[in-house]
C-alpha atoms as a PDB file:
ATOM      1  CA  UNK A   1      30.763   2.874 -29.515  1.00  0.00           C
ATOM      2  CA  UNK A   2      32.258  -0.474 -28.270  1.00  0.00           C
ATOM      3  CA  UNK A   3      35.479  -1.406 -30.307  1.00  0.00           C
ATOM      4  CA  UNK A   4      35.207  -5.104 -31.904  1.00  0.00           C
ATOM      5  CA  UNK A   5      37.601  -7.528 -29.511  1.00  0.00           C
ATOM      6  CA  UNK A   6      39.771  -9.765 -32.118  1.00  0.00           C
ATOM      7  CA  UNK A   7      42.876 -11.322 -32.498  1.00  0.00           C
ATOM      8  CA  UNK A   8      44.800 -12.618 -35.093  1.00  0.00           C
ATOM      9  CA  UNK A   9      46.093 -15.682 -36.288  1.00  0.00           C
ATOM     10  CA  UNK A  10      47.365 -17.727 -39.414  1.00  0.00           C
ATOM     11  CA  UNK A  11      45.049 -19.795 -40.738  1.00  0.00           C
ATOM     12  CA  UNK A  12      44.410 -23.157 -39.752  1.00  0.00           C
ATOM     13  CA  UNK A  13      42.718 -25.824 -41.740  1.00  0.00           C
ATOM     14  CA  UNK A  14      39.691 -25.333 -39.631  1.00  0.00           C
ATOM     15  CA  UNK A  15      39.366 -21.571 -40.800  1.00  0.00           C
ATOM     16  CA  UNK A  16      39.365 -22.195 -44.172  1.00  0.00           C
ATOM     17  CA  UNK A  17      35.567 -22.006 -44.415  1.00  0.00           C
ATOM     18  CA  UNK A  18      35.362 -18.754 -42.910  1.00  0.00           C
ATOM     19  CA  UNK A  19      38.553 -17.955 -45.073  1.00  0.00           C
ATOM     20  CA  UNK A  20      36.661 -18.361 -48.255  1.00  0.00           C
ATOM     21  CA  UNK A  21      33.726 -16.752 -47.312  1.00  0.00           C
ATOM     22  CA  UNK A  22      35.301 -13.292 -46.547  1.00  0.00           C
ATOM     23  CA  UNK A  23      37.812 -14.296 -49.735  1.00  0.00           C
ATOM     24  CA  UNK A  24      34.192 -13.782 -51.457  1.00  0.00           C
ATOM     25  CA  UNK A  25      33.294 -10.387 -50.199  1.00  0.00           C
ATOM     26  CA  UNK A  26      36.366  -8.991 -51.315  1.00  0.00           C
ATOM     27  CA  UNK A  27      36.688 -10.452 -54.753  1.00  0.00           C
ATOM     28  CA  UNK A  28      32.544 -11.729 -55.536  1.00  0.00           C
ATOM     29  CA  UNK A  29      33.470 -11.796 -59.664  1.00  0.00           C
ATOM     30  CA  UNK A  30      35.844 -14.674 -59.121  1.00  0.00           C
ATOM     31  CA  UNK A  31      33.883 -18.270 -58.982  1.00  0.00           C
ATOM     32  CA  UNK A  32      33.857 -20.931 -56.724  1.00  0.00           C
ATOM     33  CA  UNK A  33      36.272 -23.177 -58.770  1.00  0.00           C
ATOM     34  CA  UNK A  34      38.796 -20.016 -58.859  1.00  0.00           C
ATOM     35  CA  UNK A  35      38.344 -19.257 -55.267  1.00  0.00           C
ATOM     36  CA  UNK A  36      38.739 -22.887 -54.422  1.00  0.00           C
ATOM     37  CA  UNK A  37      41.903 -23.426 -56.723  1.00  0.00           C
ATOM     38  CA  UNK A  38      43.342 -20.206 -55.285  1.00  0.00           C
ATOM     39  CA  UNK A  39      43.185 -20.988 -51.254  1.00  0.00           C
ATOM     40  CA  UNK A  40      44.938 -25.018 -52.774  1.00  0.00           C
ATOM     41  CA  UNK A  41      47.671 -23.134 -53.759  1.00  0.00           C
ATOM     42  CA  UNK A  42      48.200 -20.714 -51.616  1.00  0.00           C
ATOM     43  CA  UNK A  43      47.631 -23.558 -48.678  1.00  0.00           C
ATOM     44  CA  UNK A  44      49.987 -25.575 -50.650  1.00  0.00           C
ATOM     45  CA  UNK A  45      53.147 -22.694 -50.849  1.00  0.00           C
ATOM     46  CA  UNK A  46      53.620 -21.933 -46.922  1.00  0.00           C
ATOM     47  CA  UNK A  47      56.980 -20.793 -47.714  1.00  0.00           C
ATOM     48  CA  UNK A  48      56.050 -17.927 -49.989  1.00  0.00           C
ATOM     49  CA  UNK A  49      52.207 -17.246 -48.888  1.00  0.00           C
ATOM     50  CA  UNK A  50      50.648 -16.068 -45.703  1.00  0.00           C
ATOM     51  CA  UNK A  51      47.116 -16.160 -45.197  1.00  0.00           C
ATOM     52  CA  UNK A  52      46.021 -14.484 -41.087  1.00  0.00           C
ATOM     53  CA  UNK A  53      42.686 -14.573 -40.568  1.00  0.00           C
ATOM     54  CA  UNK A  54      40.750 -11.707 -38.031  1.00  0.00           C
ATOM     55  CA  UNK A  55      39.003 -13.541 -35.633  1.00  0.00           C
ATOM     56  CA  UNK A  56      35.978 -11.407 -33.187  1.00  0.00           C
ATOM     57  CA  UNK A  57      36.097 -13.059 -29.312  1.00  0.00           C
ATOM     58  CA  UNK A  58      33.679 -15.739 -30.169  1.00  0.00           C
ATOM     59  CA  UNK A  59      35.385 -16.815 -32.971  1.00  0.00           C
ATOM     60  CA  UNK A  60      34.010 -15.457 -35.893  1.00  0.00           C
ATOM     61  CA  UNK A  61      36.027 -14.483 -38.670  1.00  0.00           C
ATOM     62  CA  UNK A  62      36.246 -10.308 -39.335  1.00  0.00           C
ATOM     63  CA  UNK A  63      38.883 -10.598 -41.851  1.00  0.00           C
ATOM     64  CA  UNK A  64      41.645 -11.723 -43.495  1.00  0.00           C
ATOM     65  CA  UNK A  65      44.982 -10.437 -44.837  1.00  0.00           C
ATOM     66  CA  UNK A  66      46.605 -12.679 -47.773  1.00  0.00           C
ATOM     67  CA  UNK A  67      50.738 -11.742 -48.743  1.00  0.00           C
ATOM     68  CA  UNK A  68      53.567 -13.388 -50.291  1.00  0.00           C
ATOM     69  CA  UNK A  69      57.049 -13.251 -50.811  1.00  0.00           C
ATOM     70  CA  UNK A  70      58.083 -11.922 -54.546  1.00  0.00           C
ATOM     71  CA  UNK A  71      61.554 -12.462 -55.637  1.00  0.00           C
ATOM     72  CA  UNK A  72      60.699 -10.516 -59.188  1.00  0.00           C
ATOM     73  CA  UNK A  73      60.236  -6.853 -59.520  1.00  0.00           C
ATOM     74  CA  UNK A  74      57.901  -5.529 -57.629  1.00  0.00           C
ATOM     75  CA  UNK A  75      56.472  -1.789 -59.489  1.00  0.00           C
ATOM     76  CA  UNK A  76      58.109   0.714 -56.859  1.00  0.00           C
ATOM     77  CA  UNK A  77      60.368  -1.412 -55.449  1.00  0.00           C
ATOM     78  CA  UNK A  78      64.233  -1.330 -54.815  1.00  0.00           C
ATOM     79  CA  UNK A  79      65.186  -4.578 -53.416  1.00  0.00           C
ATOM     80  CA  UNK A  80      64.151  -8.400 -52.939  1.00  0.00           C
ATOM     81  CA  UNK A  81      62.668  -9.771 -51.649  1.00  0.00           C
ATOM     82  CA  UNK A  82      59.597  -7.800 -50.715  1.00  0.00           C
ATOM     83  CA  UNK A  83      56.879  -9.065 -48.899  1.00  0.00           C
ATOM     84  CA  UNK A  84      53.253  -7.686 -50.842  1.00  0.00           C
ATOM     85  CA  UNK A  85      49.454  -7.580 -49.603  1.00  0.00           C
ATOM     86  CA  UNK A  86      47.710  -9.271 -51.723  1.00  0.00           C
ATOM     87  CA  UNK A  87      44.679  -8.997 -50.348  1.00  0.00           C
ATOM     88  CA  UNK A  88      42.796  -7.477 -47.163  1.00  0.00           C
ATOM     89  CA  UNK A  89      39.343  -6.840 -46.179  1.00  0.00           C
ATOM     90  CA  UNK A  90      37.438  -6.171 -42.889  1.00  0.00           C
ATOM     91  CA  UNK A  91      33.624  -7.229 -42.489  1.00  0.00           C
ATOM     92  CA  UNK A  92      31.872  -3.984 -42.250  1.00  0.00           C
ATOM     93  CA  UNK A  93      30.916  -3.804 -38.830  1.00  0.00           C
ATOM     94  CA  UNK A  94      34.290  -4.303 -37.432  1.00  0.00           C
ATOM     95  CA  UNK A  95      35.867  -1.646 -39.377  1.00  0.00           C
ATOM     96  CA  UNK A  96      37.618   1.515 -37.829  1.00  0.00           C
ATOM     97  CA  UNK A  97      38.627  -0.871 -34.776  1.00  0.00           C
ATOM     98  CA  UNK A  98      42.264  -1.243 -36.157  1.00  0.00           C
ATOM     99  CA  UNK A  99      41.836  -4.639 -37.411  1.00  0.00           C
ATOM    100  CA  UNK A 100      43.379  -3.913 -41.111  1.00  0.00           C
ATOM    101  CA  UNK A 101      46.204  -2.276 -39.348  1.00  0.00           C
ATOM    102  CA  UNK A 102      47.312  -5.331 -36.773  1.00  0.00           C
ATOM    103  CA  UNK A 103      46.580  -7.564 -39.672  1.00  0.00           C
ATOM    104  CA  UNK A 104      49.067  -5.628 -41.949  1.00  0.00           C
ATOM    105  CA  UNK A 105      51.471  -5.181 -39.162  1.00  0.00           C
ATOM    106  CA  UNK A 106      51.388  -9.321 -38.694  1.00  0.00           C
ATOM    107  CA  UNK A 107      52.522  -9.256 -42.059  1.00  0.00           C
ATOM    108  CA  UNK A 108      54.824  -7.245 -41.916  1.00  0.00           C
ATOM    109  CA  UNK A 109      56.622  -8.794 -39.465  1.00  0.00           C
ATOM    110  CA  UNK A 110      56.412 -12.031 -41.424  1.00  0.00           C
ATOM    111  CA  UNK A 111      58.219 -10.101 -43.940  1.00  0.00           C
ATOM    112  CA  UNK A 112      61.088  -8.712 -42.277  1.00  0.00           C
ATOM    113  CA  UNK A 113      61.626 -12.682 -40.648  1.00  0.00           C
ATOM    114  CA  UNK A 114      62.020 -13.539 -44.441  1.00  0.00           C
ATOM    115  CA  UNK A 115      64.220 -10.880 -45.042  1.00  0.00           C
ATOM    116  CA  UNK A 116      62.310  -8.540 -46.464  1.00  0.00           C
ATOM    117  CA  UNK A 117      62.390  -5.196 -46.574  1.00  0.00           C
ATOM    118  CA  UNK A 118      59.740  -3.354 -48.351  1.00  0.00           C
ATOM    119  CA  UNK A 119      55.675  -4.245 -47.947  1.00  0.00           C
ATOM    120  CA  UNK A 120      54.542  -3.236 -50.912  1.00  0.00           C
ATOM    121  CA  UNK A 121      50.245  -3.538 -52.321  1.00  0.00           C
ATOM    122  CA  UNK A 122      48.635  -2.315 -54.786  1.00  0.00           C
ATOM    123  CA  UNK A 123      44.783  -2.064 -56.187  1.00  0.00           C
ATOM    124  CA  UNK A 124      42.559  -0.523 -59.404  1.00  0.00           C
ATOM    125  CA  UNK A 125      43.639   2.658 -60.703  1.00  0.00           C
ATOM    126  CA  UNK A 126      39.997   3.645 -59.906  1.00  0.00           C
ATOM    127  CA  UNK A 127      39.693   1.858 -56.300  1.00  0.00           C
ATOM    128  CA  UNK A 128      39.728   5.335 -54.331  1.00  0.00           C
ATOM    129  CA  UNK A 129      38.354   3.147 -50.825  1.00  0.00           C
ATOM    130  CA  UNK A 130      40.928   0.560 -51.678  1.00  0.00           C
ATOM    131  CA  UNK A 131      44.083   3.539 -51.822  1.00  0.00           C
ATOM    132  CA  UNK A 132      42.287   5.315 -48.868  1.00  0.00           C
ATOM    133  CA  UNK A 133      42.865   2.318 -46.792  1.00  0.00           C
ATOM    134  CA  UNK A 134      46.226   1.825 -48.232  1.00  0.00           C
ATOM    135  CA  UNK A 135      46.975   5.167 -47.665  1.00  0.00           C
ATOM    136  CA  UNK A 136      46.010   4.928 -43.721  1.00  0.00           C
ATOM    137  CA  UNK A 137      47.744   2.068 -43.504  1.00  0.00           C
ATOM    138  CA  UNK A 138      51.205   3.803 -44.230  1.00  0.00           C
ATOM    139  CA  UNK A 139      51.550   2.769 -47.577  1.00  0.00           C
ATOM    140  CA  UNK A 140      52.603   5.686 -49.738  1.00  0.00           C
ATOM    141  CA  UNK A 141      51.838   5.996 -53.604  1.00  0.00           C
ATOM    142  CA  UNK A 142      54.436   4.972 -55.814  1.00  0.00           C
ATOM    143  CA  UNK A 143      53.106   4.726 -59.125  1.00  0.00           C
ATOM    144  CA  UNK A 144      50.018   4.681 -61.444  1.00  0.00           C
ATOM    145  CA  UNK A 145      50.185   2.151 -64.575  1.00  0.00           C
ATOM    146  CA  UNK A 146      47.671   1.671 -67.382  1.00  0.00           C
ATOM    147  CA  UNK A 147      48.553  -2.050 -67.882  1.00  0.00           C
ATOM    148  CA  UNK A 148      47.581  -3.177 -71.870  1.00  0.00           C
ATOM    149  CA  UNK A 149      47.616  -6.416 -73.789  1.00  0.00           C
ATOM    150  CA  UNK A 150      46.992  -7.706 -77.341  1.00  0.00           C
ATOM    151  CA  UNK A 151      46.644 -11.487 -78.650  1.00  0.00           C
ATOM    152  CA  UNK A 152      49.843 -12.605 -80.724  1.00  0.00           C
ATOM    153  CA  UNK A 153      48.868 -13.790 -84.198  1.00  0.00           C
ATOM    154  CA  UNK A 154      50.776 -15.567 -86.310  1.00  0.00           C
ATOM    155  CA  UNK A 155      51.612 -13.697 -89.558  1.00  0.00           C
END
């Protein structure tokens, strides 16, 4: 089998097309509005976001990696900054060929030049791909949460 040839890069205003449309195939419930608002302010916050987009030899893009910088507590965490994966995700045909792994270790790197010190993720409780990949990525487990809400209402 012939691995995919890539390379990665940050994003560049002329990737943002192929940006959105893998932004899609991770996350298809969100809308185009909420997609579109999302990549505005993560374009618009190059200070605390990161967005590195996969890209095959001919120029395709074959993934993306979206992190930040978070200055509040961060669930398994011991210092701040840390630098957190927001998102990943691979197009299926250029999986296994270690493109997840240089884009995490691009952020990474972006991390510790912003002092960080931890890369921390995380995903759904009931995700078991999503904590696979995580999980052969170097990421440990560091928690589970059940996360719960209710509306406030006046008395």
């Amino acid at each position: 089998m012939t691995r995919t040839q890539f390379h990665i890069k940050k994003i560049a205003l002329n990737d943002v097309t192929s940006w959105r449309s893998l932004r899609e195939k991770l996350w298809p419930q969100a809308s185009t509005e909420e997609h579109d608002q999302e990549t505005k302010d993560i374009l618009s916050q190059p200070e605390r976001h990161l967005v590195l987009i996969a890209q095959s030899a001919a120029g395709e893009g074959i993934g993306f990696a979206e992190a930040s910088i978070r200055h509040d507590y961060v669930n398994g965490c011991d210092t701040s900054p840390v630098v957190f994966l927001e998102g990943i995700y691979v197009v299926p045909s250029a999986r296994r060929d270690g493109v997840a792994k240089a884009l995490c270790k691009s952020v990474e790197r972006w991390g510790l030049s912003h002092g960080c010190v931890e890369f921390a993720s995380d995903t759904d409780i009931n995700n078991t791909d999503a904590q696979a990949i995580h999980q052969a990525l170097g990421f440990s487990e560091m928690e589970r949460v059940v996360v719960y809400k209710k509306r406030c209402k006046p008395d």
